[in-house]
C-alpha atoms as a PDB file:
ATOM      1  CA  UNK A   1       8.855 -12.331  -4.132  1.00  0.00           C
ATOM      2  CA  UNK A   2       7.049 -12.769  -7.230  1.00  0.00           C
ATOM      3  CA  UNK A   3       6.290 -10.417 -10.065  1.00  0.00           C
ATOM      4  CA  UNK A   4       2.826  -8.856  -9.169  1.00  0.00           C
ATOM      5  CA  UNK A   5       0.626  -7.218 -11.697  1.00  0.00           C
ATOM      6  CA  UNK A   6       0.441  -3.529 -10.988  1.00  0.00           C
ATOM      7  CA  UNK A   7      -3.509  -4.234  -9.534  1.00  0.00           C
ATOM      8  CA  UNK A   8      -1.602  -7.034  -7.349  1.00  0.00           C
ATOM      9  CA  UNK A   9       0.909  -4.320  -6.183  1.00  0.00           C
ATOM     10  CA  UNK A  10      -2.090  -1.538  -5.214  1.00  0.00           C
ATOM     11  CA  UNK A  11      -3.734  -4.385  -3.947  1.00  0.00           C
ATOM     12  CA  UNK A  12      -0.211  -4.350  -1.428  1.00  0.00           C
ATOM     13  CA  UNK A  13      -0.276  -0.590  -1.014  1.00  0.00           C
ATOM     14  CA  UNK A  14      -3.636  -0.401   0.239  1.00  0.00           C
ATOM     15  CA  UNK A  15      -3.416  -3.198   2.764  1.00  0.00           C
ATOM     16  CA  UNK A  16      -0.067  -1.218   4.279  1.00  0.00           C
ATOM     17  CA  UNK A  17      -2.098   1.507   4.758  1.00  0.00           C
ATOM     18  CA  UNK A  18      -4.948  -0.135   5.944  1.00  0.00           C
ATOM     19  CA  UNK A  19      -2.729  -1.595   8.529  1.00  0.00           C
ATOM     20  CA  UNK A  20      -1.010   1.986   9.005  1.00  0.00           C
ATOM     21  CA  UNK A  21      -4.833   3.375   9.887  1.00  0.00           C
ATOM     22  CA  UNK A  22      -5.610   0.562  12.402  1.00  0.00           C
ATOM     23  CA  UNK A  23      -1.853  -0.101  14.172  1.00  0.00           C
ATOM     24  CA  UNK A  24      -0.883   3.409  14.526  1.00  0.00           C
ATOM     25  CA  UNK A  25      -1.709   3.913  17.997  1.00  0.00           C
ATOM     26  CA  UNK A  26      -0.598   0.429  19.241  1.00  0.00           C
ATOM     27  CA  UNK A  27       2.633  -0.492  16.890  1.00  0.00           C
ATOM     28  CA  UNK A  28       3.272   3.420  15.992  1.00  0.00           C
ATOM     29  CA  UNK A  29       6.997   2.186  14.520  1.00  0.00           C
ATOM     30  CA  UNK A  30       5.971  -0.831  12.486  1.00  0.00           C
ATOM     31  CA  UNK A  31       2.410   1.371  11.183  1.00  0.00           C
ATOM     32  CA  UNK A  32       5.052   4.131   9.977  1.00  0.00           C
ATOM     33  CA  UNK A  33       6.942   1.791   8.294  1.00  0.00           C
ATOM     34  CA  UNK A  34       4.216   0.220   6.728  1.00  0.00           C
ATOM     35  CA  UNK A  35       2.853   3.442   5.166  1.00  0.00           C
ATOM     36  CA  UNK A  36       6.517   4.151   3.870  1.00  0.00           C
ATOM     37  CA  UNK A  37       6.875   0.921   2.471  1.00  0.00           C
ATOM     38  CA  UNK A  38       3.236   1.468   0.822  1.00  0.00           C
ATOM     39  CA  UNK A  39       4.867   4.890  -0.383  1.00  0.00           C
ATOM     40  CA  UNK A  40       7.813   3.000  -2.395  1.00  0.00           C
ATOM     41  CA  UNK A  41       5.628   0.342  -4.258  1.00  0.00           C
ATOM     42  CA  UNK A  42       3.298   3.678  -4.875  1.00  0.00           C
ATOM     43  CA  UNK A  43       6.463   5.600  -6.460  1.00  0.00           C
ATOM     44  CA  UNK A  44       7.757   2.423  -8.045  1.00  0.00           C
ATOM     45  CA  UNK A  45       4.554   3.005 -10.418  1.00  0.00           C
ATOM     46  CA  UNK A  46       5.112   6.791 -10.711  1.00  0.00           C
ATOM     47  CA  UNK A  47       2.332   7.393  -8.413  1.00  0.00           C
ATOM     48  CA  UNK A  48       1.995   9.170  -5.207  1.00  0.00           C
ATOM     49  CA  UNK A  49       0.244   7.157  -2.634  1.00  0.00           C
ATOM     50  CA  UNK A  50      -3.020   8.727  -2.626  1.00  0.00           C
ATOM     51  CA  UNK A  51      -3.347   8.489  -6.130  1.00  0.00           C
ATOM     52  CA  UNK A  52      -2.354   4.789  -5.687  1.00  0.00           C
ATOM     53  CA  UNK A  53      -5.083   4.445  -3.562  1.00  0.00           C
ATOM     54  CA  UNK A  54      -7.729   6.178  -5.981  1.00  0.00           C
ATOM     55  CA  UNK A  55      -6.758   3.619  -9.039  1.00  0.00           C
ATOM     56  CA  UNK A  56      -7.282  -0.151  -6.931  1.00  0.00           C
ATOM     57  CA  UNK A  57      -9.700  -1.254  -8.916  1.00  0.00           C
ATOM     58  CA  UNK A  58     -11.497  -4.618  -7.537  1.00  0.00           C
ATOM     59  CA  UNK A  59      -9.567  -7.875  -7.931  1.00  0.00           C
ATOM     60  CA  UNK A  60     -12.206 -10.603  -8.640  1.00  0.00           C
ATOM     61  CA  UNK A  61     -10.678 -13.933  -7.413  1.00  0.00           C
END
């Protein structure tokens, strides 16, 4: 995998939990998993994940 930037990296946290939010009621396994994978790149920047979530800042492309 390559090295992300750390707005790259929230950019990864928030889709996991985006996917979380929408799967949980049809993939309930794989959603979980995606939140604590989400949780890991979060602590991986010293953050918990809802404060990962507050700092994704836009990503113009």
């Amino acid at each position: 995998m390559p090295d992300l930037a750390p707005q790259e990296d929230l950019l990864v946290i928030e889709a996991l939990v985006e996917y979380h939010d929408t799967h949980a009621d049809e993939y309930p396994e794989r959603a979980s998993h995606a939140k604590v994978v989400a949780s890991a790149f979060a602590h991986e920047h010293g953050l918990m994940l809802k404060d990962a979530l507050r700092q994704r800042e836009w990503i113009e492309i």
